[in-house]
C-alpha atoms as a PDB file:
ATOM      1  CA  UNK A   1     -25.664   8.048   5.301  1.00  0.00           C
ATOM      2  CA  UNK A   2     -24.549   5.054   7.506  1.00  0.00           C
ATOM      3  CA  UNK A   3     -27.188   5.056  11.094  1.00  0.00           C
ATOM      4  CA  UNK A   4     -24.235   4.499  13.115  1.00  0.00           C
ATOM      5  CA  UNK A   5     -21.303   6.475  12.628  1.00  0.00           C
ATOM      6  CA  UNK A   6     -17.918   4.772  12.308  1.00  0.00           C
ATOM      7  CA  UNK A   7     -15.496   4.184  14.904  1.00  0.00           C
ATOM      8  CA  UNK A   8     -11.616   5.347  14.139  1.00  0.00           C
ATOM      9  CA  UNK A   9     -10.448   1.809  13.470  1.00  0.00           C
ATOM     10  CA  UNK A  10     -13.405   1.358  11.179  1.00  0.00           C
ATOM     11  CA  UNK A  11     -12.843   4.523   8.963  1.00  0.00           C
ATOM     12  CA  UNK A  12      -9.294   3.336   8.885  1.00  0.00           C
ATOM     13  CA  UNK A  13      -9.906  -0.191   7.485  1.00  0.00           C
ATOM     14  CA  UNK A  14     -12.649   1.737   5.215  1.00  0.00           C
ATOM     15  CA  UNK A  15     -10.065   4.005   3.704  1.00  0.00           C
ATOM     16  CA  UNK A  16      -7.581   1.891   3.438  1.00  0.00           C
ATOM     17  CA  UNK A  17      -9.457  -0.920   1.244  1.00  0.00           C
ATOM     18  CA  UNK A  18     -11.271   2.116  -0.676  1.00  0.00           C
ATOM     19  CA  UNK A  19      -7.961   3.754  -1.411  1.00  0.00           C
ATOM     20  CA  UNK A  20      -6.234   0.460  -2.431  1.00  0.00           C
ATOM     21  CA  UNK A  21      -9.315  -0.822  -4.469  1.00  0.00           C
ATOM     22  CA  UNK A  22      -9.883   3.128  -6.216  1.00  0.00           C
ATOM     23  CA  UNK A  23      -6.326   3.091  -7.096  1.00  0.00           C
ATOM     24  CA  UNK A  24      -6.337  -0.247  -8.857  1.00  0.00           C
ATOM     25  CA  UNK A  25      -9.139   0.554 -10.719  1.00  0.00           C
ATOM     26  CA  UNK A  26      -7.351   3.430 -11.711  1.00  0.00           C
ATOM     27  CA  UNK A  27      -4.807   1.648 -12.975  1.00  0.00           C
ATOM     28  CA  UNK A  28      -2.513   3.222 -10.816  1.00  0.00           C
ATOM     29  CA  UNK A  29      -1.774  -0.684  -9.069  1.00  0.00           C
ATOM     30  CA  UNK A  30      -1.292  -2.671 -11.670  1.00  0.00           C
ATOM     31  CA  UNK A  31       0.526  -5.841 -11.970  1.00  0.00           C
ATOM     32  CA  UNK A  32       4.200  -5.595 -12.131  1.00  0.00           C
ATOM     33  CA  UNK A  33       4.653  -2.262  -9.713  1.00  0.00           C
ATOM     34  CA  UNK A  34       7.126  -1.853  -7.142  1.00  0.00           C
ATOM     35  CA  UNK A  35       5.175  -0.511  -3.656  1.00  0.00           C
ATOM     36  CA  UNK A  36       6.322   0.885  -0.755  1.00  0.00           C
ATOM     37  CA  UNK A  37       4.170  -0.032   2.174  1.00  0.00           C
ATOM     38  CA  UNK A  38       3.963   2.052   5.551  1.00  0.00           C
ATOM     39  CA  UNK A  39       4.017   1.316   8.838  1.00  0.00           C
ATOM     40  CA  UNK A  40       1.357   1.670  11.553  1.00  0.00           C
ATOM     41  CA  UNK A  41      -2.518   0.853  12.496  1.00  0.00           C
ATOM     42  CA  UNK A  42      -3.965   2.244   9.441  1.00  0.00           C
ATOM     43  CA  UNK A  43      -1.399   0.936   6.776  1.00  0.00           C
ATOM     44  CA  UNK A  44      -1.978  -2.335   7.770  1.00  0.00           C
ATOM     45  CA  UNK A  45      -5.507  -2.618   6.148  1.00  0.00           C
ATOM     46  CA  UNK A  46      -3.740  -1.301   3.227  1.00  0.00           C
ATOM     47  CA  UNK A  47      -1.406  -4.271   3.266  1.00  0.00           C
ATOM     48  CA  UNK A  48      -4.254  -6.654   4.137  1.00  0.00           C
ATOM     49  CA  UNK A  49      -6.321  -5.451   1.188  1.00  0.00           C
ATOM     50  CA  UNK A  50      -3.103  -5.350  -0.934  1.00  0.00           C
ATOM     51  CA  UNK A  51      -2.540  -9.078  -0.305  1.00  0.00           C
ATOM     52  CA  UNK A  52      -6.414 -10.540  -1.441  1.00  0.00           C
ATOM     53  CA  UNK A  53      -6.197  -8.246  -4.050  1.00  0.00           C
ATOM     54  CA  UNK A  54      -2.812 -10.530  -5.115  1.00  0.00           C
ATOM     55  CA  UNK A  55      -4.507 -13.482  -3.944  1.00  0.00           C
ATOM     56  CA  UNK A  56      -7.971 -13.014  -5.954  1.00  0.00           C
ATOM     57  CA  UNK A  57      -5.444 -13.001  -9.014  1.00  0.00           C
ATOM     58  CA  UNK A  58      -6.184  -9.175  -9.619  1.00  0.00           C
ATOM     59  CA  UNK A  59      -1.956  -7.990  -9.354  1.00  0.00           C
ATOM     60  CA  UNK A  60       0.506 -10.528 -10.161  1.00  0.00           C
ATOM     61  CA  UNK A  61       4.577  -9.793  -9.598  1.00  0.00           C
ATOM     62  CA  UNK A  62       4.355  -7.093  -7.128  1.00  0.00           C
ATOM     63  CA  UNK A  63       7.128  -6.230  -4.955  1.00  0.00           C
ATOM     64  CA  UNK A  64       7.116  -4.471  -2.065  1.00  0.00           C
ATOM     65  CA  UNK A  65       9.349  -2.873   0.374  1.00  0.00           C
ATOM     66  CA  UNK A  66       8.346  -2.403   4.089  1.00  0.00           C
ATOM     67  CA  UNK A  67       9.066   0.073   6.139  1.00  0.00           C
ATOM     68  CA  UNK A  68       9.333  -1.659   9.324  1.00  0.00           C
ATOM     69  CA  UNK A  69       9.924  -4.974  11.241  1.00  0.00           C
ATOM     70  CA  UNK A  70       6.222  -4.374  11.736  1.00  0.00           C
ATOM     71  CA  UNK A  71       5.396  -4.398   7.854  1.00  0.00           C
ATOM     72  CA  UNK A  72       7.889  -7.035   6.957  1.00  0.00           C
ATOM     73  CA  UNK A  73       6.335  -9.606   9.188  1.00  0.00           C
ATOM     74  CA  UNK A  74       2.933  -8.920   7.687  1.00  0.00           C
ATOM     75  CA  UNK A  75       3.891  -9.142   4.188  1.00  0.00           C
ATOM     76  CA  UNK A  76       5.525 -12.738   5.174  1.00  0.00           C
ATOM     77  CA  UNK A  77       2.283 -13.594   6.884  1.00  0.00           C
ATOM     78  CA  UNK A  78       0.702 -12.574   3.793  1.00  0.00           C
ATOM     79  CA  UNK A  79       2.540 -13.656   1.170  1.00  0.00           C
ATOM     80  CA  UNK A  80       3.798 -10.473  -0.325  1.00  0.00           C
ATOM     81  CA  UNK A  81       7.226 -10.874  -1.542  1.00  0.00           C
ATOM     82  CA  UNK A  82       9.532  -8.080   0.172  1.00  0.00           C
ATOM     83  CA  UNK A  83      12.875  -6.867  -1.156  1.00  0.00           C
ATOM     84  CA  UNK A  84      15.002  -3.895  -0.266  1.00  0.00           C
ATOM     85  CA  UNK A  85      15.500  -0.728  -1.548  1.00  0.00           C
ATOM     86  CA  UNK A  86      18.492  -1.479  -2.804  1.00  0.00           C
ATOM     87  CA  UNK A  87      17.679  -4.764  -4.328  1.00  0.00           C
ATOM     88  CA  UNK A  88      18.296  -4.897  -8.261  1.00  0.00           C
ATOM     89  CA  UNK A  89      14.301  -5.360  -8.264  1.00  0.00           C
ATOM     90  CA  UNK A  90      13.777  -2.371  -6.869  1.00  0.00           C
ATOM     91  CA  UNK A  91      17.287  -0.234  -7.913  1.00  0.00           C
ATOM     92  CA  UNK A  92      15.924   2.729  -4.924  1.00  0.00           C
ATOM     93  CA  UNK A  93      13.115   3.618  -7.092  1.00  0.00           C
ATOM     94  CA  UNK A  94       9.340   2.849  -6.291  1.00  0.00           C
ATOM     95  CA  UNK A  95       6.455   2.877  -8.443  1.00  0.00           C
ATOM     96  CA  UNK A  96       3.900   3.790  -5.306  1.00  0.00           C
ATOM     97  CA  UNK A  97       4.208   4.098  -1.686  1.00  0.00           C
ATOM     98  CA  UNK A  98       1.562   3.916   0.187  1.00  0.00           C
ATOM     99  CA  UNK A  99       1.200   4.853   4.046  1.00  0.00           C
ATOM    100  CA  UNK A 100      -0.955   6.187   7.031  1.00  0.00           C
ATOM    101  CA  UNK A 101      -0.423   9.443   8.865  1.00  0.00           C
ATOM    102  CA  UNK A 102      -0.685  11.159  12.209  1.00  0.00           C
ATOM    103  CA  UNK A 103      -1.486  14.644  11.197  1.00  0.00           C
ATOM    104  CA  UNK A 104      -2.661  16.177   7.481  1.00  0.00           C
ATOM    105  CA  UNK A 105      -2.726  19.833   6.993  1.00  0.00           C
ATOM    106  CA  UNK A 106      -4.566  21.932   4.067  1.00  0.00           C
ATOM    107  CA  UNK A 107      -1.643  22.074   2.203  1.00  0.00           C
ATOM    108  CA  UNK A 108      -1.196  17.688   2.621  1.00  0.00           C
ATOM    109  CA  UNK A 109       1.823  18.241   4.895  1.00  0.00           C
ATOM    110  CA  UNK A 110       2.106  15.623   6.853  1.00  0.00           C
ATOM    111  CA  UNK A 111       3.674  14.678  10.593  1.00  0.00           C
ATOM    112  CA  UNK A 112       4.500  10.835  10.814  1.00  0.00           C
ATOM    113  CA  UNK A 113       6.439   8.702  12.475  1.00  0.00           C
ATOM    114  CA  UNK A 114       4.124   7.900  15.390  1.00  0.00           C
ATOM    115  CA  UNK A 115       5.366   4.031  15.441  1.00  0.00           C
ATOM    116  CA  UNK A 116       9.322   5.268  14.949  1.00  0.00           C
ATOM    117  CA  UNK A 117       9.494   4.156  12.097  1.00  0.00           C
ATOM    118  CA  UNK A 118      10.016   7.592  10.171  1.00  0.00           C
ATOM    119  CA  UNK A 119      13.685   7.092   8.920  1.00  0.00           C
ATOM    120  CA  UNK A 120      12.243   4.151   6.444  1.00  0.00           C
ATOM    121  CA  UNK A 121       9.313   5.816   5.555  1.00  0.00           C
ATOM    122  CA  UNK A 122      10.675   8.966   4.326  1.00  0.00           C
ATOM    123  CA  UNK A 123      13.255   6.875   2.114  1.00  0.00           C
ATOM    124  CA  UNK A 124      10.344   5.112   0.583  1.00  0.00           C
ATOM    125  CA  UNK A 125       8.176   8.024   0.304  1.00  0.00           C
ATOM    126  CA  UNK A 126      10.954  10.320  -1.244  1.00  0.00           C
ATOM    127  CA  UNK A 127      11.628   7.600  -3.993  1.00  0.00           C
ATOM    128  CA  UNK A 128       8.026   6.740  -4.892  1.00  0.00           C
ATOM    129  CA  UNK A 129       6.693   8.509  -8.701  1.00  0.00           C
ATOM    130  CA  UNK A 130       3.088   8.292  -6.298  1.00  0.00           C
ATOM    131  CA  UNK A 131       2.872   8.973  -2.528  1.00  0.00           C
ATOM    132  CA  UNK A 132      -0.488   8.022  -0.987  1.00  0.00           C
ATOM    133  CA  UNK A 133      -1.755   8.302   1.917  1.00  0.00           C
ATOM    134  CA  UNK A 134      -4.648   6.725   3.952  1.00  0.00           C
ATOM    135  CA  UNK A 135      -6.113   8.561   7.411  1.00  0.00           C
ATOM    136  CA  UNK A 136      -9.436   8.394   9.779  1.00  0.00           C
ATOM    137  CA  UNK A 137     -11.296  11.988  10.342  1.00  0.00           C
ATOM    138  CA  UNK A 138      -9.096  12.701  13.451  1.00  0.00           C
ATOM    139  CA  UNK A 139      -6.062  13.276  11.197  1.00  0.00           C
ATOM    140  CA  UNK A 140      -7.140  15.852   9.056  1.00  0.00           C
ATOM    141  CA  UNK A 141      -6.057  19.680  10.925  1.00  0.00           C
ATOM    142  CA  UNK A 142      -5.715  22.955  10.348  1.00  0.00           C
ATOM    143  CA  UNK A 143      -1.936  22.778  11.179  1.00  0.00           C
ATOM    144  CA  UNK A 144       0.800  20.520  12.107  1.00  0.00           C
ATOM    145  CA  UNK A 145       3.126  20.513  15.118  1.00  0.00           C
ATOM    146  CA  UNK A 146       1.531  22.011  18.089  1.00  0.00           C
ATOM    147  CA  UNK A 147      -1.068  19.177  19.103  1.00  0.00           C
ATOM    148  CA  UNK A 148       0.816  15.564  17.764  1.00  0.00           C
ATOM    149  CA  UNK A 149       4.196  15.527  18.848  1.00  0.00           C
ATOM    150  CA  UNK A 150       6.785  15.570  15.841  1.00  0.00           C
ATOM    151  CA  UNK A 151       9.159  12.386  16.143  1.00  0.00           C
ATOM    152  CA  UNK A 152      12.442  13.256  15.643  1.00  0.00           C
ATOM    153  CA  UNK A 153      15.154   9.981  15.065  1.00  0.00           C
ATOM    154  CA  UNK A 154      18.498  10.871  16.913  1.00  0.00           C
ATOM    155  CA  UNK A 155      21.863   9.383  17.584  1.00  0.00           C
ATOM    156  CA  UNK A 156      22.001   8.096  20.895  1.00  0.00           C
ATOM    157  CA  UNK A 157      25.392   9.979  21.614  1.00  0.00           C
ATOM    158  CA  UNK A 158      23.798  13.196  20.184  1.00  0.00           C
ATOM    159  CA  UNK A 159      20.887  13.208  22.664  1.00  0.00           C
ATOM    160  CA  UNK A 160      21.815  16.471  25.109  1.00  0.00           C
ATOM    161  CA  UNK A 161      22.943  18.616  21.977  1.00  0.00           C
ATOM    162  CA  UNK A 162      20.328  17.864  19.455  1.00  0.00           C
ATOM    163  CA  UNK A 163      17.662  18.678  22.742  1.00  0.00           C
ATOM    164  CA  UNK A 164      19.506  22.076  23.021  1.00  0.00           C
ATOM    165  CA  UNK A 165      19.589  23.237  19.470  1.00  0.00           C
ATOM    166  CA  UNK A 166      16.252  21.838  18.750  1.00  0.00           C
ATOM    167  CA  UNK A 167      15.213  24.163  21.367  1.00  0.00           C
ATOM    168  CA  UNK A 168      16.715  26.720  20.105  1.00  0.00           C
ATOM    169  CA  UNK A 169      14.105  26.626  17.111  1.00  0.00           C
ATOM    170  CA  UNK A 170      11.481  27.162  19.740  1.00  0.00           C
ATOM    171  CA  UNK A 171      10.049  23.268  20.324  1.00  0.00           C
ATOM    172  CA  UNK A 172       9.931  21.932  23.770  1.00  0.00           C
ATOM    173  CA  UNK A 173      11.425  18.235  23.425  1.00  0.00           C
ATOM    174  CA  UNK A 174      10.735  14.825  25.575  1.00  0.00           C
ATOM    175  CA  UNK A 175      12.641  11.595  24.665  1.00  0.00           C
ATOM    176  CA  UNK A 176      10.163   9.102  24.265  1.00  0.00           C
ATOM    177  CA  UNK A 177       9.952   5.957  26.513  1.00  0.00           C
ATOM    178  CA  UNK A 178       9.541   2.123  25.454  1.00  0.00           C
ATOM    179  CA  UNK A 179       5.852   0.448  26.602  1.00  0.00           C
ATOM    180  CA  UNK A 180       6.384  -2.932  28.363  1.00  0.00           C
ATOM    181  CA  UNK A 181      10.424  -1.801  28.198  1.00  0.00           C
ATOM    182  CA  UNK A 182      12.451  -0.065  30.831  1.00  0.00           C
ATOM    183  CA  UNK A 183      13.943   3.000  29.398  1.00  0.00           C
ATOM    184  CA  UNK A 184      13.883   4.782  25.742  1.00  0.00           C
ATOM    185  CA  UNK A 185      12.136   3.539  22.524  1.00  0.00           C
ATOM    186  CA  UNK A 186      14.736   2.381  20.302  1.00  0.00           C
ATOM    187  CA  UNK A 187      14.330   2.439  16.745  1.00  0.00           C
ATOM    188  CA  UNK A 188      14.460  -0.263  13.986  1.00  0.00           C
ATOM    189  CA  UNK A 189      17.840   1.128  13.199  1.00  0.00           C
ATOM    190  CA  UNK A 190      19.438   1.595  16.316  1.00  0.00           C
ATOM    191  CA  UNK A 191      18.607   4.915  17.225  1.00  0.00           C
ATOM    192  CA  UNK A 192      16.178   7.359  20.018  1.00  0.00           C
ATOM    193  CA  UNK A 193      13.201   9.318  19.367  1.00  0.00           C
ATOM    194  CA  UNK A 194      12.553  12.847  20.355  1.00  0.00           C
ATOM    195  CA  UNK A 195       8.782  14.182  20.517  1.00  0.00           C
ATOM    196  CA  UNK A 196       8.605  17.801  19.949  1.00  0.00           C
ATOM    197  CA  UNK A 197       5.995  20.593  20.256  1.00  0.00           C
ATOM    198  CA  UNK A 198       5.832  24.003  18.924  1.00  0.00           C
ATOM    199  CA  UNK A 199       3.110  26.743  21.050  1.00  0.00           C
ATOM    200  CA  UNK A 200       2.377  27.924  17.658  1.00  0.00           C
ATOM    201  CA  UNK A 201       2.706  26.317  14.214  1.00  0.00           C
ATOM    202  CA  UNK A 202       5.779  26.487  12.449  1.00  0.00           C
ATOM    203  CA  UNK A 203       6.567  26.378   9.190  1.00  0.00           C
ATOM    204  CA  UNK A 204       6.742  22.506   7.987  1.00  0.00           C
ATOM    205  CA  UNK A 205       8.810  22.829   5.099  1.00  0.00           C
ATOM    206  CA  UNK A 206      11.559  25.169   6.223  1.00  0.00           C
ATOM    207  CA  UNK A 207      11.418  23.249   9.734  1.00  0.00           C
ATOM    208  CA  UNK A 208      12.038  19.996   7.597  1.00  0.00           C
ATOM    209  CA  UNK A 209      15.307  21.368   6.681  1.00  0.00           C
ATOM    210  CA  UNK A 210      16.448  22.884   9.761  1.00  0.00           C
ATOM    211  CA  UNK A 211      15.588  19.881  12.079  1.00  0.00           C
ATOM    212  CA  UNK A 212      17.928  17.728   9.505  1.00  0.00           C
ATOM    213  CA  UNK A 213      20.538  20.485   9.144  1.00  0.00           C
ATOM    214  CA  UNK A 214      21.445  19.609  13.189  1.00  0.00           C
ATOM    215  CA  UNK A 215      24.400  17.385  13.389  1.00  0.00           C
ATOM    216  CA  UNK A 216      23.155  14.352  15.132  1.00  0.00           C
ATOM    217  CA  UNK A 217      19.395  14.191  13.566  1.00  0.00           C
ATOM    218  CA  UNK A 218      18.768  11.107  11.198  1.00  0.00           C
ATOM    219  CA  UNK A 219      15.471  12.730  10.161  1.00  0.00           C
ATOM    220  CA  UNK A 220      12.379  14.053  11.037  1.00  0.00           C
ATOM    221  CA  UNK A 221       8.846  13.017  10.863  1.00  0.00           C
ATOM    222  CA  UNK A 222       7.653  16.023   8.833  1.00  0.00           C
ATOM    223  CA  UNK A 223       6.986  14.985   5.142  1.00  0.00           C
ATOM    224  CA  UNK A 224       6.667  17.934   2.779  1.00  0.00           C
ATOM    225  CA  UNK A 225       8.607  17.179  -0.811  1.00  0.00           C
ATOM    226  CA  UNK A 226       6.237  14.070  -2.253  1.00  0.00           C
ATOM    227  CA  UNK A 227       2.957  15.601  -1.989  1.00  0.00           C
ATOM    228  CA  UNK A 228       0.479  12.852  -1.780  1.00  0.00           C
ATOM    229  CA  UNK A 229      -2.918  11.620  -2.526  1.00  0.00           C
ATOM    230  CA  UNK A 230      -4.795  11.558   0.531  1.00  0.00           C
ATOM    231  CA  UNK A 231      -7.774   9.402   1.184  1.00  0.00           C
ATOM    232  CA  UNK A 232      -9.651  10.276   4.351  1.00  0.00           C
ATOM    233  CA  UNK A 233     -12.568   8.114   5.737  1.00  0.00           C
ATOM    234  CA  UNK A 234     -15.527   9.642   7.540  1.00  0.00           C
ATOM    235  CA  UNK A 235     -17.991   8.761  10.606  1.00  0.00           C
ATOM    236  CA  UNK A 236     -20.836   8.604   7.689  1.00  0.00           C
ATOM    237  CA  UNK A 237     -18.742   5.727   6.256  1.00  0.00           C
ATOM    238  CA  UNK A 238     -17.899   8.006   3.045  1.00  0.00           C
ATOM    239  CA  UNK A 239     -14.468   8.766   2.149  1.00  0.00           C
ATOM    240  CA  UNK A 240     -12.770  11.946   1.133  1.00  0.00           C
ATOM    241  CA  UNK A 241      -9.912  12.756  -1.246  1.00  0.00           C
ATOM    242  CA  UNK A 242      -7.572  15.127  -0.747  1.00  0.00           C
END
């Protein structure tokens, strides 16, 4: 037991090197893979770790795709090459991704896209044979959706009709405004963000689909189809796995 319990950022650096350094020995890094690599305050470590684990000579030849302006400046910084999805290195198909969260329930549902970046995310994490992901204490919940606001990526022009049918499914909706910008957070790809709320919880999966059935939604920061591997850090500096 650790006499001074961890602070958030410090269980997230702790899980993040303990998941990437656990999942090499593993063997499931190896030399040679093709990783996604999330966005966000607690998949940075990961990338950070990821990059002295290249440079100490234990992986050689990864390649990596980020998921945001955010990640692909890091890897630069770092030295990790980056390609696209659809680069003939990659062909849309990733060995690993590997990513933070904002909310984990029971079943390892997950609500991201607290950084907007959800739209990439959920393409890398869709297409990865290995979905991981790396959280602090404060993520782990009984259920999603009522207490972090779901992001939801829309088309600008869309706006006033996705907000009506969204409510509709019973979530209250607020489009969410830029920090150190006048007016709305736009996204990496051009697009707003909606934050929604439920009263009570709905159901994850089946709101997955109806959120992305709406004609305007890009997507939705519920993740439900790649089930991951969840490594959770603790105040007592131990870390769980999910």
């Amino acid at each position: 037991m650790s006499e001074k319990e961890l602070s958030q950022g410090e269980q997230k650096i702790l899980a993040a090197r303990t998941a990437i350094d656990t999942l090499i020995n593993e063997k499931k890094i190896f030399s040679g893979m093709k990783i996604g690599l999330g966005t966000g305050s607690t998949a940075m470590p990961a990338v950070q770790r990821l990059a002295e684990r290249i440079k100490d000579g234990t992986l050689k030849d990864i390649k990596a795709v980020a998921t945001s302006f955010q990640t692909t400046i890091a890897c630069e910084d770092l030295q990790i090459p980056v390609f696209s999805m659809n680069a003939k290195q990659i062909c849309g198909g990733l060995d690993l991704a590997i990513d933070g969260a904002d909310e984990v329930s029971p079943e390892k549902n997950l609500i991201k896209g607290g950084g907007a970046a959800l739209l990439l995310e959920k393409i890398v994490a869709y297409n990865a044979k290995q979905f991981v992901i790396v959280a602090d204490s404060s993520k782990t919940v009984p259920s999603i959706g009522t207490k972090f606001p779901l992001p939801v990526e829309i088309i600008p022009e869309a706006r006033v009709s996705v907000i009506r049918e969204i409510e509709k499914l019973g979530a209250a909706c607020t489009l969410r405004q830029g920090v150190k910008k006048a007016g709305p957070v736009i996204t990496d790809n051009g697009n707003l963000i909606l934050d929604i709320l439920w009263q009570t919880p709905p159901d994850p999966v089946e709101m997955e689909k109806a959120l992305n059935r709406i004609t305007g939604v890009v997507e939705n920061g519920f993740f439900t189809q790649n089930k991951p591997i969840v490594f959770v850090a603790q105040p007592d500096a131990t870390v769980k796995r999910l």
